[in-house]
Protein backbone atom coordinates (compact mmCIF):
# COMPACT_ATOMS: atom_id res chain seq x y z
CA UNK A 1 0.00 0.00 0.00
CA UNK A 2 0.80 3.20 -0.91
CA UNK A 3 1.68 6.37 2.11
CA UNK A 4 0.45 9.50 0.62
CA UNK A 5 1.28 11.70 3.58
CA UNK A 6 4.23 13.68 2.71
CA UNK A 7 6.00 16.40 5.03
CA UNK A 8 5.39 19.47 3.78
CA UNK A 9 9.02 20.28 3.70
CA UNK A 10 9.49 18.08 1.00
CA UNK A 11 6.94 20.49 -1.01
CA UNK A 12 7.28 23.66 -0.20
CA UNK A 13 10.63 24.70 -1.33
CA UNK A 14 10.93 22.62 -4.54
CA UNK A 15 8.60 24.72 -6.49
CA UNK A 16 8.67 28.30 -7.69
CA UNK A 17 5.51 30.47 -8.48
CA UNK A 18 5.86 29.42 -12.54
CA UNK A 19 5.83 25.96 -11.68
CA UNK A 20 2.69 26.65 -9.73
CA UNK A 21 0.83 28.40 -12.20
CA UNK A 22 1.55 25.92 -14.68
CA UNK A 23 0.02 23.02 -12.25
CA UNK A 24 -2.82 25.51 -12.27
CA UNK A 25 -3.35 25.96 -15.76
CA UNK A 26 -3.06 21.69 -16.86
CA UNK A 27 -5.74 21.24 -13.98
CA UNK A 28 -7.97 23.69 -15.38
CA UNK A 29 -7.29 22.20 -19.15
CA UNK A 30 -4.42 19.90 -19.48
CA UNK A 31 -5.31 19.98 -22.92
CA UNK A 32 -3.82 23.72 -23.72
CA UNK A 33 -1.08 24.23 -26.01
CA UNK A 34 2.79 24.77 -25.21
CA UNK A 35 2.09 28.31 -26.43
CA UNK A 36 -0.59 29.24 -24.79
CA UNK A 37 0.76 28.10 -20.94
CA UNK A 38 4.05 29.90 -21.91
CA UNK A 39 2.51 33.06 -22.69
CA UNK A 40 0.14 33.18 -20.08
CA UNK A 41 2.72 32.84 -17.45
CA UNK A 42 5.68 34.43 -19.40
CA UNK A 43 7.66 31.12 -20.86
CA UNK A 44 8.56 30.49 -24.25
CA UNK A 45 6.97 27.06 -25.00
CA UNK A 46 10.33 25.53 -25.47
CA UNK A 47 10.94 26.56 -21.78
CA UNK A 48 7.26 25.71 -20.60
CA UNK A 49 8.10 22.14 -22.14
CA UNK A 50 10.87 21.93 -20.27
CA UNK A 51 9.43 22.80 -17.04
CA UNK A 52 6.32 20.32 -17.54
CA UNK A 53 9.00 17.45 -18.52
CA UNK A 54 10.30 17.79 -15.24
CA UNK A 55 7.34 17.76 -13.42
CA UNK A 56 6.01 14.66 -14.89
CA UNK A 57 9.86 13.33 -13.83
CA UNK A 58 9.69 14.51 -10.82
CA UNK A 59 6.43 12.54 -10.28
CA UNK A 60 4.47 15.51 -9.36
CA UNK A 61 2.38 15.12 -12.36
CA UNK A 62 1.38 11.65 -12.31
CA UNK A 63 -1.01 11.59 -16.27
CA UNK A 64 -3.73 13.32 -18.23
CA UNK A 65 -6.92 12.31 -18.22
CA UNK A 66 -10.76 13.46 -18.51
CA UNK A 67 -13.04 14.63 -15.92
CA UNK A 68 -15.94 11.83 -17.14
CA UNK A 69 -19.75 12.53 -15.44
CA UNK A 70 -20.38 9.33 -13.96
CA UNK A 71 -24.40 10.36 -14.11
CA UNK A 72 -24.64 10.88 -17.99
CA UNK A 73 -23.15 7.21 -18.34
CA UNK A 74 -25.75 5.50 -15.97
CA UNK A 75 -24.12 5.94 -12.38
CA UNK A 76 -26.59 8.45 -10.32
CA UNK A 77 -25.36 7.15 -6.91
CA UNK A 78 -22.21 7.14 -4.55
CA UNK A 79 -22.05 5.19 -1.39
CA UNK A 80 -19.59 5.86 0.72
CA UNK A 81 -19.12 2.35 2.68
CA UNK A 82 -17.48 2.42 6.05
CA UNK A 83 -15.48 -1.22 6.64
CA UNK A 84 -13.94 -2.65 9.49
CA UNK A 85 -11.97 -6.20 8.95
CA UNK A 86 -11.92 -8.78 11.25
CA UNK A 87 -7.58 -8.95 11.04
CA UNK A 88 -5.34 -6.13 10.49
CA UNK A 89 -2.46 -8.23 9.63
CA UNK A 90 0.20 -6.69 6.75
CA UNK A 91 -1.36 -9.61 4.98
CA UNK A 92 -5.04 -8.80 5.20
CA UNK A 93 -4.49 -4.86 4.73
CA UNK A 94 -2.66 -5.73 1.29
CA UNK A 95 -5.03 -8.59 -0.15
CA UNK A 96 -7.81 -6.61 0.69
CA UNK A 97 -6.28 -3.83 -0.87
CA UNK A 98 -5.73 -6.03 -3.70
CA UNK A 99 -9.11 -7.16 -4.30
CA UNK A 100 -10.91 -3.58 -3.90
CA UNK A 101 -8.68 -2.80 -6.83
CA UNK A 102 -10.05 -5.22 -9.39
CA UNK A 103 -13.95 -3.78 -8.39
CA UNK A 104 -14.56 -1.54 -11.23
CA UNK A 105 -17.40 0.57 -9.48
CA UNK A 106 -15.05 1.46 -6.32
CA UNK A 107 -14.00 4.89 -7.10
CA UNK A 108 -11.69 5.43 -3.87
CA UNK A 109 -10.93 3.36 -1.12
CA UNK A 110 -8.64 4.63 2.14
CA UNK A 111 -7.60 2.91 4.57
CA UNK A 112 -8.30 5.12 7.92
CA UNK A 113 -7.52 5.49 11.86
CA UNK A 114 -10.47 5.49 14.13
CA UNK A 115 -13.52 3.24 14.42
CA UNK A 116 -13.47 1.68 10.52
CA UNK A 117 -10.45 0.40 9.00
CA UNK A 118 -11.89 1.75 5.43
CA UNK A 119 -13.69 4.36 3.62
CA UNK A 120 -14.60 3.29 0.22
CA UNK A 121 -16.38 5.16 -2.24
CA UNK A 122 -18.35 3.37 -4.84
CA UNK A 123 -20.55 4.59 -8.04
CA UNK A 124 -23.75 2.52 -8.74
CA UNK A 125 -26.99 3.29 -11.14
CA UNK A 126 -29.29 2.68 -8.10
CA UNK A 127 -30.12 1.00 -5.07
CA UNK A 128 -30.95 -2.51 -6.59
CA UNK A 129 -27.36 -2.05 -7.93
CA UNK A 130 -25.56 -1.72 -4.86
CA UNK A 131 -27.49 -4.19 -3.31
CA UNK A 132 -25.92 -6.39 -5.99
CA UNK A 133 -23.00 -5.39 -6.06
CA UNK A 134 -22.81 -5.77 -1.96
CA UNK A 135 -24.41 -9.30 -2.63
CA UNK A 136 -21.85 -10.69 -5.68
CA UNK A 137 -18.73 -8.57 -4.90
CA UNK A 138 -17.80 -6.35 -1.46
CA UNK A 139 -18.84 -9.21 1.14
CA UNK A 140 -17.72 -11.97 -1.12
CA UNK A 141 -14.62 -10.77 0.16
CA UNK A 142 -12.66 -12.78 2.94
CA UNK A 143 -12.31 -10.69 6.47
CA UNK A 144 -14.82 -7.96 6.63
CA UNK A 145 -16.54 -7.93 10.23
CA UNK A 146 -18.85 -4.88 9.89
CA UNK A 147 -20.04 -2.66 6.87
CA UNK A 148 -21.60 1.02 6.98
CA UNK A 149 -23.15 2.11 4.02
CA UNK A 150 -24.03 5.91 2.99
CA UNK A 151 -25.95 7.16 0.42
CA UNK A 152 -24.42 10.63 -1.06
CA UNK A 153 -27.47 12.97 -1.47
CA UNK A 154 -25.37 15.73 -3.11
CA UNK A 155 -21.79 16.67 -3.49
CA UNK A 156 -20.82 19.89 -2.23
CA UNK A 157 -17.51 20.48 -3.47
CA UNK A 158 -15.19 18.39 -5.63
CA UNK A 159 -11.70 19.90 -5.81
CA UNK A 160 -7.77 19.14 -7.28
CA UNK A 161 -5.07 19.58 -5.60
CA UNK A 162 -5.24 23.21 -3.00
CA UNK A 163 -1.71 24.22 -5.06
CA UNK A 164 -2.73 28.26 -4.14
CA UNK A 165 -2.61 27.18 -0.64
CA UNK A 166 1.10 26.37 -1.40
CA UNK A 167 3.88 27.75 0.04
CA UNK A 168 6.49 28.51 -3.32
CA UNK A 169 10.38 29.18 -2.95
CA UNK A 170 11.14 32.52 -4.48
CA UNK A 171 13.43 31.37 -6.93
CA UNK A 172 14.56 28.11 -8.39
């Protein structure tokens, strides 16, 4: 399993305020031109390649993709399903892990502190799905000792990465 906590010194000085508004622009439209990021924040687009290579090799941008609305293709629901396992062996953690990752309709799954072990959020086109998808997949899965289960009603906010919140080194 992956640890996503990172101290923030290992952020905060590594990135200057063009590196930042370049993160800003690809999450607003990854799909702009070379020329239009450099001359919105003052790069030729030789340059602005140059920066965005490094990003991607410095891992901070991880791909491209699409922002896809999972309600035009048939999935109106999320549950967000609280799970506690009956072991919390290095063993259990990482084949549960394992199998949560071959479930198509789990969107997110963390493993948490406090009284579950996971939070897992899962898109389904209605009740009668989840209830099948409970019934064939989730507790066809060895361990689990208690399940939560919350409908979302709405989402409130949906948000990237805070990067104005971001401390930025003055220069590289």
């Amino acid at each position: 399993m992956k640890n996503h906590r990172k101290s923030s010194a290992s952020v905060e000085g590594n990135f200057d305020k063009t590196d930042m508004a370049i993160l800003r622009i690809l999450l607003a439209d990854s799909r702009r031109t070379l020329q239009e990021i450099g001359t919105e924040v003052g790069l030729s687009a030789t340059t602005c390649w140059g920066r965005i290579k490094r990003l991607e090799a410095e891992g901070v941008i991880k791909r491209y993709t699409v922002d896809v609305d999972a309600g035009k293709l048939g999935y109106q629901d999320s549950v967000i399903v609280q799970v506690t396992l009956e072991s919390h062996t290095d063993e259990t953690l990482y084949d549960f892990g394992r199998v949560l990752a071959t479930i198509p309709e789990i969107q997110e799954a963390y493993l948490v502190s406090g009284d579950y072990d996971y939070y897992i959020r899962i898109a389904v086109r209605d009740t009668r799905d989840y209830e099948r998808l409970l019934r064939e997949k989730l507790y066809k899965i060895p361990g689990i000792r208690h399940s939560k289960s919350h409908f979302v009603l709405r989402v409130l906010k949906e948000a990237t990465v805070p990067i104005a919140s971001l401390g930025v080194s003055a220069a590289r």
